[in-house]
N, C-alpha and C. Protein backbone atom coordinates (compact mmCIF):
# COMPACT_ATOMS: atom_id res chain seq x y z
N UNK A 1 120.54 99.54 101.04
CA UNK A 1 121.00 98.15 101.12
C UNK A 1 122.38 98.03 100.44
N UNK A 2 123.11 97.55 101.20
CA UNK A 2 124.76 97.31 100.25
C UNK A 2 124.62 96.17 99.46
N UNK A 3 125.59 96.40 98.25
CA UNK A 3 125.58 95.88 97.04
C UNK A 3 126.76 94.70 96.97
N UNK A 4 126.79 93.67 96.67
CA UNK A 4 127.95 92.82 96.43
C UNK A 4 129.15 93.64 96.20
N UNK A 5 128.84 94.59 95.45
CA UNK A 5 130.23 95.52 94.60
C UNK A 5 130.78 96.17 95.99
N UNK A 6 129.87 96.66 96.94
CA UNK A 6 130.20 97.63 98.28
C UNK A 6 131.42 96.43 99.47
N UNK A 7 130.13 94.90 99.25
CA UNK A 7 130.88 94.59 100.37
C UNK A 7 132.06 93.79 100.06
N UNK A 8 132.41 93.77 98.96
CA UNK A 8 133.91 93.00 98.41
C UNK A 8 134.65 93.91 97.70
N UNK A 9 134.38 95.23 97.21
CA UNK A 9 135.41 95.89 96.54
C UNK A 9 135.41 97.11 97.44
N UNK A 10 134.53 97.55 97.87
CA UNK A 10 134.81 98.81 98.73
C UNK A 10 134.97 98.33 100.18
N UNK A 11 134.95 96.96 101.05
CA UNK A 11 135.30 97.07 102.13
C UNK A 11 136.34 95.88 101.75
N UNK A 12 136.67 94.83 101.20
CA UNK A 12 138.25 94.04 101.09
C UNK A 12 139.41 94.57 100.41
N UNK A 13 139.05 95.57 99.09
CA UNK A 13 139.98 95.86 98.38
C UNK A 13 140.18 97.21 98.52
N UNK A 14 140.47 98.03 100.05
CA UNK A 14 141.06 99.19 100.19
C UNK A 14 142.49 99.06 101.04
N UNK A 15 142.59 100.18 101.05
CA UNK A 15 143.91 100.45 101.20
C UNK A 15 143.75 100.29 102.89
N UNK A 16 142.89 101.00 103.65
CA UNK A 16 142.87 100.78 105.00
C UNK A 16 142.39 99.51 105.52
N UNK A 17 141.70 98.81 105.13
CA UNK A 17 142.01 97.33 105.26
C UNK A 17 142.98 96.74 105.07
N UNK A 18 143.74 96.76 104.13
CA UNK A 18 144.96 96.14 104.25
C UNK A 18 146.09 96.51 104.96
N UNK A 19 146.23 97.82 104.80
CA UNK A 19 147.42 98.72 106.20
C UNK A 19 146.79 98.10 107.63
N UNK A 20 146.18 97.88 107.58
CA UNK A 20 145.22 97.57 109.22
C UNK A 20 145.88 96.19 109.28
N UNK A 21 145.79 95.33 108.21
CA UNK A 21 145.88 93.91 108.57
C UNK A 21 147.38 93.54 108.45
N UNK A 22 148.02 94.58 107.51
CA UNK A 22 149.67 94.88 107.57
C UNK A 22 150.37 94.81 109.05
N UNK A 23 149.69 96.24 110.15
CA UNK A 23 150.07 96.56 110.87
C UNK A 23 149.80 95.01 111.99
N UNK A 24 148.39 94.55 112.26
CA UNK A 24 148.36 93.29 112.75
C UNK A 24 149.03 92.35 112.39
N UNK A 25 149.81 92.04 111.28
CA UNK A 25 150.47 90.93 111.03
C UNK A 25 151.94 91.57 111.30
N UNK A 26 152.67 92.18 111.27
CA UNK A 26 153.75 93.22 111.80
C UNK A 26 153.74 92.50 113.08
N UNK A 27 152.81 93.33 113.90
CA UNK A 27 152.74 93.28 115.22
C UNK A 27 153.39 92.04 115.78
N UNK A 28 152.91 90.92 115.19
CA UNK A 28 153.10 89.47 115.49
C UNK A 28 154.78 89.15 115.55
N UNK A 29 155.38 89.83 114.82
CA UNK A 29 156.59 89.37 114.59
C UNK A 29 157.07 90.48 116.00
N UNK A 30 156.86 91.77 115.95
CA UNK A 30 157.36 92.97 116.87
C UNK A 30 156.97 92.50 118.44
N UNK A 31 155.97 92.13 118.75
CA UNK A 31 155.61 91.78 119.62
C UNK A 31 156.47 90.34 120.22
N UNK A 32 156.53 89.79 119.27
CA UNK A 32 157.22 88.02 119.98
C UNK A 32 159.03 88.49 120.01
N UNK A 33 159.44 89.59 119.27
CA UNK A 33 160.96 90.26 119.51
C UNK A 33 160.97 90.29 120.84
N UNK A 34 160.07 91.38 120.98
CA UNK A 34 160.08 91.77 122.07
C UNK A 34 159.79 91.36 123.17
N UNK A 35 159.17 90.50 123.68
CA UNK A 35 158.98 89.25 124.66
C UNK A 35 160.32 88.75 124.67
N UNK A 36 160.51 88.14 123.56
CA UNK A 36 161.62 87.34 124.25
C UNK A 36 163.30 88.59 124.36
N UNK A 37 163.24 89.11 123.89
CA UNK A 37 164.54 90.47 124.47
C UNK A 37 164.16 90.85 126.34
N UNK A 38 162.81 91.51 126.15
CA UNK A 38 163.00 91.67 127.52
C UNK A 38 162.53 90.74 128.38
N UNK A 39 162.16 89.94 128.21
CA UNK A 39 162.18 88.41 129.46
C UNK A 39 163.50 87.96 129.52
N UNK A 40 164.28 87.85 128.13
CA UNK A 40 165.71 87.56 128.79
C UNK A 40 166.08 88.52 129.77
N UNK A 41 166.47 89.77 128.87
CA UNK A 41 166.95 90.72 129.71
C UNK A 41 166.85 90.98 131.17
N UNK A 42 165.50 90.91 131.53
CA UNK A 42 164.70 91.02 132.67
C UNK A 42 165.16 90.06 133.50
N UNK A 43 165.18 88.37 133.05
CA UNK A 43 165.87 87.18 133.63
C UNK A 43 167.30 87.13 134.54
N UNK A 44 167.89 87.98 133.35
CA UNK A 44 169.26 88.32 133.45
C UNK A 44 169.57 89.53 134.64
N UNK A 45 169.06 90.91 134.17
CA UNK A 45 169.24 92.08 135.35
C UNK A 45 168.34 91.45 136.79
N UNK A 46 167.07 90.72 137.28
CA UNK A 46 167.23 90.59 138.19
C UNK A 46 167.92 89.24 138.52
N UNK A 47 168.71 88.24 138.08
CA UNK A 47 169.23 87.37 138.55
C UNK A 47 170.90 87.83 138.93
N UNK A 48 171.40 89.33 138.10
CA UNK A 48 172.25 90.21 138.47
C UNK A 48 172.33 91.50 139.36
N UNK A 49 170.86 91.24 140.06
CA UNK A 49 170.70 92.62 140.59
C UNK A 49 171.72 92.52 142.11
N UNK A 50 172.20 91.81 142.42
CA UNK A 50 173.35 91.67 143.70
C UNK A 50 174.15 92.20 143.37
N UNK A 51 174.72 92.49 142.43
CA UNK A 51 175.81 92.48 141.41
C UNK A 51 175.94 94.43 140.47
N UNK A 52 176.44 95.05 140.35
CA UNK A 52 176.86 96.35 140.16
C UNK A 52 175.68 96.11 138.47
N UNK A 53 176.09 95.03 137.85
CA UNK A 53 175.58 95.18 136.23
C UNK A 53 173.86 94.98 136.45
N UNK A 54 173.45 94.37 137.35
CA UNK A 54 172.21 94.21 137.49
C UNK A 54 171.32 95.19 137.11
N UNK A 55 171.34 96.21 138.22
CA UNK A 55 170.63 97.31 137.56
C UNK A 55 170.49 98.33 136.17
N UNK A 56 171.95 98.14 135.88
CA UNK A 56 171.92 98.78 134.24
C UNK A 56 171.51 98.26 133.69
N UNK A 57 171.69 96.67 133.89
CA UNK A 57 170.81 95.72 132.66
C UNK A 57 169.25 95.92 132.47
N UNK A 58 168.76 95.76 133.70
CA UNK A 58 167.41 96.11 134.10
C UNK A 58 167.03 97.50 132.98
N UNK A 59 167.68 98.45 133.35
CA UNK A 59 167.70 99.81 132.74
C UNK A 59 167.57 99.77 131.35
N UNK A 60 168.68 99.32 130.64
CA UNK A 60 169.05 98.72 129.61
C UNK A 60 167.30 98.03 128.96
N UNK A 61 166.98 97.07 129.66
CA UNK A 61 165.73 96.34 128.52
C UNK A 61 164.58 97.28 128.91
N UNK A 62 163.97 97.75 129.68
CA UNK A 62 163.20 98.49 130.28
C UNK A 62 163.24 99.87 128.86
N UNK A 63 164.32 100.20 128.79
CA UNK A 63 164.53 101.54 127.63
C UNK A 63 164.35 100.90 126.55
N UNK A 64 165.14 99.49 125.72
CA UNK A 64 164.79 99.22 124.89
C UNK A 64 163.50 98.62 124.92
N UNK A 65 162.44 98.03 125.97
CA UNK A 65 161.43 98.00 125.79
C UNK A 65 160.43 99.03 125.44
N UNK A 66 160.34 100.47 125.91
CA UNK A 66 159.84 101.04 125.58
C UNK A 66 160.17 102.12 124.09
N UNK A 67 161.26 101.72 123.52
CA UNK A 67 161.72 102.19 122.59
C UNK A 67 160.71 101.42 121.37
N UNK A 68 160.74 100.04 121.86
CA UNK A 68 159.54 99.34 120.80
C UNK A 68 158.70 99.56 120.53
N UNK A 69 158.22 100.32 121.71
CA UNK A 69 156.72 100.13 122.07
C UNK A 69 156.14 101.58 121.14
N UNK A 70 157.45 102.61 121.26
CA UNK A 70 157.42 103.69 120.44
C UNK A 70 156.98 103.47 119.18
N UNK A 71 157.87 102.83 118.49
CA UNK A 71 158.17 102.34 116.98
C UNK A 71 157.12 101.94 116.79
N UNK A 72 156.41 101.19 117.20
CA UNK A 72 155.42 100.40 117.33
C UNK A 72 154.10 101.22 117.11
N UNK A 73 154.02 102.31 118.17
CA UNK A 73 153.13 103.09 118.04
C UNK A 73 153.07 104.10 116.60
N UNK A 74 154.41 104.98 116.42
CA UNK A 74 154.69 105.55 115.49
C UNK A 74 153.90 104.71 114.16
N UNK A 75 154.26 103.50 114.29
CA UNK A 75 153.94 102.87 112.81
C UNK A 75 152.37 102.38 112.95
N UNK A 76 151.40 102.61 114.01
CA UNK A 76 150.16 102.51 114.11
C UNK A 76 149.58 103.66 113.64
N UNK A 77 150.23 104.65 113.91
CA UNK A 77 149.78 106.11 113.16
C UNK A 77 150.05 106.07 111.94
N UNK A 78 150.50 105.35 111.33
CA UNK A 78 150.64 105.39 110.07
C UNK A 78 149.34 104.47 109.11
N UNK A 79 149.97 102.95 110.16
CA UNK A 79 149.24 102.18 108.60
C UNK A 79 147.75 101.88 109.68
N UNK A 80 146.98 102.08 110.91
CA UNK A 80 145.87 102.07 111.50
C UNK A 80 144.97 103.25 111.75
N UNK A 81 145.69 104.07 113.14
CA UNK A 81 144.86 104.49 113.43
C UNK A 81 145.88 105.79 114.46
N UNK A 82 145.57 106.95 113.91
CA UNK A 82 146.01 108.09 114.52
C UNK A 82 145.71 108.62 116.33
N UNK A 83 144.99 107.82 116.49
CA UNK A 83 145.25 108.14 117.97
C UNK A 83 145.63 107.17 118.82
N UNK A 84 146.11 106.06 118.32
CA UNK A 84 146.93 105.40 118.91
C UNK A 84 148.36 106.23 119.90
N UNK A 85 148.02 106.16 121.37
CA UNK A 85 149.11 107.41 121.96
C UNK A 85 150.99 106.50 121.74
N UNK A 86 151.38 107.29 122.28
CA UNK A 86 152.90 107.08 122.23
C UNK A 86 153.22 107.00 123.92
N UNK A 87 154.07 106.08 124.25
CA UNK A 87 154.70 105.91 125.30
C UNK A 87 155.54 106.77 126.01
N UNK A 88 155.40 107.28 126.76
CA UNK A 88 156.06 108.60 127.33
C UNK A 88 157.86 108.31 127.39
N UNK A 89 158.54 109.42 127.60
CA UNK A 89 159.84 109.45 127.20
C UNK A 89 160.56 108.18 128.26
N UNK A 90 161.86 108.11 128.46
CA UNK A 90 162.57 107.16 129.05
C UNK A 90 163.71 108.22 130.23
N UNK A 91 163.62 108.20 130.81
CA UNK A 91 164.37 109.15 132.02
C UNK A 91 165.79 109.10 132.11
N UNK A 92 166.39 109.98 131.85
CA UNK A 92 167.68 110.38 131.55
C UNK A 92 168.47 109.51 132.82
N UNK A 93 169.87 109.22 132.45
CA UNK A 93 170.64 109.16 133.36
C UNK A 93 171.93 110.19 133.69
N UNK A 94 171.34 110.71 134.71
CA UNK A 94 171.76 112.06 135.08
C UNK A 94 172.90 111.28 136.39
N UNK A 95 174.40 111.93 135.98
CA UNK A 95 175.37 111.40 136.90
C UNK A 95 174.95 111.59 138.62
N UNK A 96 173.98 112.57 139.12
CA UNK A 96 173.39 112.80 139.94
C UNK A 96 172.64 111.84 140.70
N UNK A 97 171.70 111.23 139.85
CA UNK A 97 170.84 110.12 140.01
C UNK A 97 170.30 109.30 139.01
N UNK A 98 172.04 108.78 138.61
CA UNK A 98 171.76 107.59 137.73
C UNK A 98 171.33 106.75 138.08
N UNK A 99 171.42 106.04 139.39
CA UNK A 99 170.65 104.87 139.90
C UNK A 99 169.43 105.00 140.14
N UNK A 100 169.20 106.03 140.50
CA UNK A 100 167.66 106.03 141.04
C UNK A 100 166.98 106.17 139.67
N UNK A 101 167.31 106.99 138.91
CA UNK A 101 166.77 106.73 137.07
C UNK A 101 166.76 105.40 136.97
N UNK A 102 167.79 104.60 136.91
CA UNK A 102 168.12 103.08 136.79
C UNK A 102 167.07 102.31 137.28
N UNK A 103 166.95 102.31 138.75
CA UNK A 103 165.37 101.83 139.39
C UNK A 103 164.21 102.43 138.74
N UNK A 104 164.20 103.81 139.11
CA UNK A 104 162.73 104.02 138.63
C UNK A 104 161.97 103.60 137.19
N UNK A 105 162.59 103.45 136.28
CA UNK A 105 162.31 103.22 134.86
C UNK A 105 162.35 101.18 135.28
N UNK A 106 163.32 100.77 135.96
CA UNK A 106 162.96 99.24 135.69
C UNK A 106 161.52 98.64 136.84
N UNK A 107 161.23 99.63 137.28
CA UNK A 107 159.78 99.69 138.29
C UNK A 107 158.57 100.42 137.54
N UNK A 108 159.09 101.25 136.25
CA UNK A 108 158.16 101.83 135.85
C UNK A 108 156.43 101.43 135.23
N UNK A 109 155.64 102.05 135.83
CA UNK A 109 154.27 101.39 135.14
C UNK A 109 154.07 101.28 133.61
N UNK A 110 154.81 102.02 133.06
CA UNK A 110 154.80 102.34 131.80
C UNK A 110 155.62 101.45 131.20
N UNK A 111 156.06 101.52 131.51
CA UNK A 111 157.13 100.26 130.83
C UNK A 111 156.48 98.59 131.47
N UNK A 112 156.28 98.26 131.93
CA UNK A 112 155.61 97.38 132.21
C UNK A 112 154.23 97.40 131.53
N UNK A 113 154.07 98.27 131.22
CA UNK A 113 152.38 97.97 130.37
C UNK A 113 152.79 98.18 128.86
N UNK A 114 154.15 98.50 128.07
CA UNK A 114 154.60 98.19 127.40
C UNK A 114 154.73 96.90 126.50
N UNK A 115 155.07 96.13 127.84
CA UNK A 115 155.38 95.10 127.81
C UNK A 115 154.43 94.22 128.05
N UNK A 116 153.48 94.50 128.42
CA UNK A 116 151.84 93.74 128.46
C UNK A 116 151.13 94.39 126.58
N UNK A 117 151.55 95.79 125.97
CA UNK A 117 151.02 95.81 124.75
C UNK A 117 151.78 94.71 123.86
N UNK A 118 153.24 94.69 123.84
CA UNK A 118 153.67 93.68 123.61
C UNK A 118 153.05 92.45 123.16
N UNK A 119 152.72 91.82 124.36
CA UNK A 119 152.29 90.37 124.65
C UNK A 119 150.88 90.67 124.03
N UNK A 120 150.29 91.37 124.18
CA UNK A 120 148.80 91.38 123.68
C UNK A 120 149.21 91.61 121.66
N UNK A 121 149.86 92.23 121.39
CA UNK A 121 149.82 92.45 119.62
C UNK A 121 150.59 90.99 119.33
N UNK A 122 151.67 90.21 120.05
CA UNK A 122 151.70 89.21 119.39
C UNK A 122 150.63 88.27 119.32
N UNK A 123 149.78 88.04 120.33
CA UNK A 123 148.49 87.54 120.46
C UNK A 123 148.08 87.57 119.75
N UNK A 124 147.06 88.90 119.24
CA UNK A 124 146.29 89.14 118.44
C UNK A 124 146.61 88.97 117.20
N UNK A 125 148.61 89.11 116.29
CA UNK A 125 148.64 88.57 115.27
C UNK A 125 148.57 87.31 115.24
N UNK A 126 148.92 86.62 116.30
CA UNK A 126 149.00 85.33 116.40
C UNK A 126 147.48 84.44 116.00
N UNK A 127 146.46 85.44 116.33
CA UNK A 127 145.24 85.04 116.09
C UNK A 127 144.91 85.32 114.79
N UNK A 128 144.89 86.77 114.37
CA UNK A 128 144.10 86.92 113.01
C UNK A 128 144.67 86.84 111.89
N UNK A 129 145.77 86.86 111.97
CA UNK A 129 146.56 86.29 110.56
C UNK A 129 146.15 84.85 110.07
N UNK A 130 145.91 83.64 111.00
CA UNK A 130 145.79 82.56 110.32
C UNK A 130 144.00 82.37 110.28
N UNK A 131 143.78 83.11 110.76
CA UNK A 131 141.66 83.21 110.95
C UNK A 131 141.87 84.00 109.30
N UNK A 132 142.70 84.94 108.70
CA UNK A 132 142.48 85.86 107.80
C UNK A 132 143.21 85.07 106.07
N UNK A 133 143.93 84.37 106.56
CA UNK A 133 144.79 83.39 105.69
C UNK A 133 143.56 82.07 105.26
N UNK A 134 143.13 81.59 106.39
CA UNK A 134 142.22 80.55 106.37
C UNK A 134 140.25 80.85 105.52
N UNK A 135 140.08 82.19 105.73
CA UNK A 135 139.11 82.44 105.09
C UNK A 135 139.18 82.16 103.48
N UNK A 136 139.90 82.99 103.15
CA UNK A 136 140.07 82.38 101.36
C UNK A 136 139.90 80.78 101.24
N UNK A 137 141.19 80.38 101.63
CA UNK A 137 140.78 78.48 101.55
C UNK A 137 139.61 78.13 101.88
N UNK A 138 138.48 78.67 103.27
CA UNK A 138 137.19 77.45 102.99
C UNK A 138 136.22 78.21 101.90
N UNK A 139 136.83 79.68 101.89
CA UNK A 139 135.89 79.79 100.61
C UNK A 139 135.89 79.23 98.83
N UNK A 140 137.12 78.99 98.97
CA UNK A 140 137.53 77.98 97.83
C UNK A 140 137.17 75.92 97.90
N UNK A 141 137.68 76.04 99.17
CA UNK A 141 137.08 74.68 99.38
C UNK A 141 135.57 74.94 99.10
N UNK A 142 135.05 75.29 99.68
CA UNK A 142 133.44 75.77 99.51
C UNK A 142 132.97 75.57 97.74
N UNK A 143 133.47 76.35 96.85
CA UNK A 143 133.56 76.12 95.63
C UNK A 143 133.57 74.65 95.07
N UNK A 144 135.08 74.48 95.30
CA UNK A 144 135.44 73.22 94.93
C UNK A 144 134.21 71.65 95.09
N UNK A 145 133.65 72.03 96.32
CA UNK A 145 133.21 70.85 97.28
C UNK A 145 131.78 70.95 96.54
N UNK A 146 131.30 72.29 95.84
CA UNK A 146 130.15 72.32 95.83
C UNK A 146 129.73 71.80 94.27
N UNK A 147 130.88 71.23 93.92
CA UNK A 147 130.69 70.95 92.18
C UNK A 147 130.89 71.19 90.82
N UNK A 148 131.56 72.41 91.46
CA UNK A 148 132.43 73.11 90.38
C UNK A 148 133.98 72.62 90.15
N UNK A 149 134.67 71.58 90.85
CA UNK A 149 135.61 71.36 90.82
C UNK A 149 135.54 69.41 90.92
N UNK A 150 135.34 69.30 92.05
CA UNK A 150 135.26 67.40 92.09
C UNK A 150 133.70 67.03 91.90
N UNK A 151 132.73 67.52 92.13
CA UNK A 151 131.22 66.59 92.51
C UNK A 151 130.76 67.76 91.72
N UNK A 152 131.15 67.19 90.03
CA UNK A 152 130.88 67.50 88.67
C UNK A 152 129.06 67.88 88.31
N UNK A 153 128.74 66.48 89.23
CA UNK A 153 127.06 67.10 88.85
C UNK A 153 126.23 67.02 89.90
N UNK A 154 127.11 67.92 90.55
CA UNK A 154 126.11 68.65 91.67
C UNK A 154 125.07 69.58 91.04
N UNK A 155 123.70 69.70 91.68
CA UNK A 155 122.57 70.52 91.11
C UNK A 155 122.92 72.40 90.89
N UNK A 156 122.49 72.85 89.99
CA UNK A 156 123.12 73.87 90.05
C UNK A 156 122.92 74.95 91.23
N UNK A 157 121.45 74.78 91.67
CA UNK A 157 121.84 75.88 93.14
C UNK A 157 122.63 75.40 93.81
N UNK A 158 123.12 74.26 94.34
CA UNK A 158 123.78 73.58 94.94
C UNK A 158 125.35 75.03 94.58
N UNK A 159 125.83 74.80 93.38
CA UNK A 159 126.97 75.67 92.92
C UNK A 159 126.66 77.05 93.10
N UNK A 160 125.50 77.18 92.88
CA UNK A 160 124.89 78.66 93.62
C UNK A 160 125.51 79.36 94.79
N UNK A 161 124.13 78.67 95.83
CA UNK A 161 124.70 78.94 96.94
C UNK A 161 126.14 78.64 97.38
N UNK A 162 126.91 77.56 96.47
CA UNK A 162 128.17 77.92 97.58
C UNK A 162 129.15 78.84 96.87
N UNK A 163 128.89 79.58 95.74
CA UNK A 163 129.32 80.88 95.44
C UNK A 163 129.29 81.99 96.06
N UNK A 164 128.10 81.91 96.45
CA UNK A 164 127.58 83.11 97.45
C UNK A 164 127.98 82.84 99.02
N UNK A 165 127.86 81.88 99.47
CA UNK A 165 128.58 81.72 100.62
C UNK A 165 129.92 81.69 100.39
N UNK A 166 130.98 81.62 99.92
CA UNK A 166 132.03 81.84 99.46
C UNK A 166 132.19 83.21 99.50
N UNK A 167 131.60 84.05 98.78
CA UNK A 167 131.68 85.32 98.52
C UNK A 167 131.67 86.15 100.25
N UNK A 168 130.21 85.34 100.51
CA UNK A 168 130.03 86.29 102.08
C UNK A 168 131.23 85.80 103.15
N UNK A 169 131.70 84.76 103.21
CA UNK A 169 133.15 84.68 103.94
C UNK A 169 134.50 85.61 103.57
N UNK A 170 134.46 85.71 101.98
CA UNK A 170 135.51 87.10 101.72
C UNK A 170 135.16 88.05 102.12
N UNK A 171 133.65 88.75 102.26
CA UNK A 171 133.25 89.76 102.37
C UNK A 171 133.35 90.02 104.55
N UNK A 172 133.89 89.19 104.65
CA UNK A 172 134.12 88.82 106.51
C UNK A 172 135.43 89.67 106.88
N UNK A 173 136.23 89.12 105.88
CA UNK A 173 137.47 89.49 106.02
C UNK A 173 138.05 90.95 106.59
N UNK A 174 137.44 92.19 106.06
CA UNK A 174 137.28 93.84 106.57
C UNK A 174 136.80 93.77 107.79
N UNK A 175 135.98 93.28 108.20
CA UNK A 175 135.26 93.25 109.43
C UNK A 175 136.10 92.43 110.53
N UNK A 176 136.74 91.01 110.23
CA UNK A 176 137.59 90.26 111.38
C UNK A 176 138.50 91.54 111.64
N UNK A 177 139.46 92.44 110.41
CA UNK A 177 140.58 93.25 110.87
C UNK A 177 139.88 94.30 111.49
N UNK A 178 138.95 95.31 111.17
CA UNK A 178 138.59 95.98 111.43
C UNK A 178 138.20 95.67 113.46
N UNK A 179 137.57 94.61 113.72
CA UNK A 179 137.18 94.00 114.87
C UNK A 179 138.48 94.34 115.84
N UNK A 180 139.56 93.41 115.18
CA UNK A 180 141.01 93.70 115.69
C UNK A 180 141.85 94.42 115.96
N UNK A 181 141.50 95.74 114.94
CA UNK A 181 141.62 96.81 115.03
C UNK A 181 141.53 97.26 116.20
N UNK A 182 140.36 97.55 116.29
CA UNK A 182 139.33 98.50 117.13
C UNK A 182 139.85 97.81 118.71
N UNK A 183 139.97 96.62 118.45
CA UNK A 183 140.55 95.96 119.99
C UNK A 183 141.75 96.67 120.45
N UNK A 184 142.57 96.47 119.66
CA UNK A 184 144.09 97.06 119.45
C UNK A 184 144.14 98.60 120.51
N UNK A 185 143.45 99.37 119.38
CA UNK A 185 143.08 100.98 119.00
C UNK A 185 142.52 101.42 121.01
N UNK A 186 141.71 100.41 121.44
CA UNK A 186 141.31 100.54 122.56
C UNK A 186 142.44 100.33 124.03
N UNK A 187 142.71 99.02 123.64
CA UNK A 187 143.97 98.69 124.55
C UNK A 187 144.77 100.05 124.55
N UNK A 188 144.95 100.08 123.45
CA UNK A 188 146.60 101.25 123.45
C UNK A 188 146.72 102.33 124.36
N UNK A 189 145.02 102.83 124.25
CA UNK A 189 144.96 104.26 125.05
C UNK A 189 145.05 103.87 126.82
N UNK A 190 144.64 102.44 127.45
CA UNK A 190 145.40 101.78 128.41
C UNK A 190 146.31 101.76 128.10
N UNK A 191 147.25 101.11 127.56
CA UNK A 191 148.51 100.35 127.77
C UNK A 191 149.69 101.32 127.41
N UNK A 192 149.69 101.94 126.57
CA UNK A 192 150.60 103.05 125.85
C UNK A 192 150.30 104.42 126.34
N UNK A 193 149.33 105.15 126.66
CA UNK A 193 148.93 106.29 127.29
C UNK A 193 149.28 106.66 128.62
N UNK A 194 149.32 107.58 129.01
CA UNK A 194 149.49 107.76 130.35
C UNK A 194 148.57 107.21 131.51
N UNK A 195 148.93 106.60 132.82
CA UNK A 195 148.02 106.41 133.59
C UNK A 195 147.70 107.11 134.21
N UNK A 196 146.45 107.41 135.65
CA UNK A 196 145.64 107.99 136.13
C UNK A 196 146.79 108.87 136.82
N UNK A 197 147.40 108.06 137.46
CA UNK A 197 148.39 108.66 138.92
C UNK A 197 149.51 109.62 137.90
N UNK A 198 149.82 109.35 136.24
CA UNK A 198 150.83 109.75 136.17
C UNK A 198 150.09 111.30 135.11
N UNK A 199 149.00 110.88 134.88
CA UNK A 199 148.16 112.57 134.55
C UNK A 199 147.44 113.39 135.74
N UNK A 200 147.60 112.74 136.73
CA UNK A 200 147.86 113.79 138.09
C UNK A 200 148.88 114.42 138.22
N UNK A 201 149.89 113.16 138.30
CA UNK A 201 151.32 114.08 138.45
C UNK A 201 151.86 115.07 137.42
């Protein structure tokens, strides 16, 4: 049976819980960069694609999109989870067939699912940072409400139980990131990994 001591000091106050919830709150900011860089960009190269600059531009966010998506990954191996894959390289522009490099990478599946991990990690910080921010407060409100702070002579289980329910909402906290994690950790090997057609080829 786990011990109060297990589920608040050995699962809130480690180091991989917090790198986990680091990397999710990161994400939030990396992820909404990146949306809005390559939706401009994207806006821009095909509203220029008539036009000679069109396609480099295209080229252009497509590389720096997946350059993110790198970084991104790189730093999941660090503060999450080691098999988080890496986004395959970005295709040279070879004076030969610079354009067709140019197209193929702004058509690429990979880069486009880049850009769907993207949109999904700002999401998800967008979600658990304020679900993870907000737990402390009702567990303090919880306190407060229960008589230890304004409603002075409340009965004492009354202050009891909302200690302990207090406690079991901190003790939530490892488990929401961990949850998020594991969401993350799953997507990636879709979204960042190679696809079917391109581990044939």
């Amino acid at each position: 049976m786990r011990t109060v001591r297990t589920l608040l000091i050995d699962g809130l106050f480690t180091r991989r819980t917090w790198s986990r919830l680091l990397y999710l709150a990161i994400g939030m900011v990396i992820g909404l960069a990146a949306i809005i860089l390559v939706v401009t960009g994207l806006a821009t190269g095909f509203g220029l694609i008539i036009l000679v600059v069109g396609l480099p531009l295209l080229w252009g966010t497509m590389y720096v999109n997946l350059t993110i998506a790198r970084f991104d990954a790189r730093l999941g191996w660090m503060l999450m989870d080691p098999t988080i894959p890496q986004p395959g390289g970005v295709p040279t522009l070879q004076q030969t067939s610079m354009f067709r490099a140019m197209w193929s990478l702004a058509i690429s599946g990979r880069a486009w699912r880049a850009l769907v991990w993207h949109v999904e990690r700002a999401i998800v910080g967008l979600v658990v940072v304020p679900i993870v921010a907000a737990i402390p407060m009702a567990a303090y409100g919880l306190v407060v409400q229960s008589g230890w702070g304004v409603l002075y002579d409340a009965a004492l289980w009354v202050r009891v139980l909302a200690v302990l329910a207090a406690l079991s909402l901190i003790a939530l906290i490892p488990y929401v990131v961990d949850g998020f994690s594991h969401l993350l950790v799953v997507s990636s090997r879709q979204l960042l990994g190679e696809s079917a057609r391109e581990r044939l080829v």
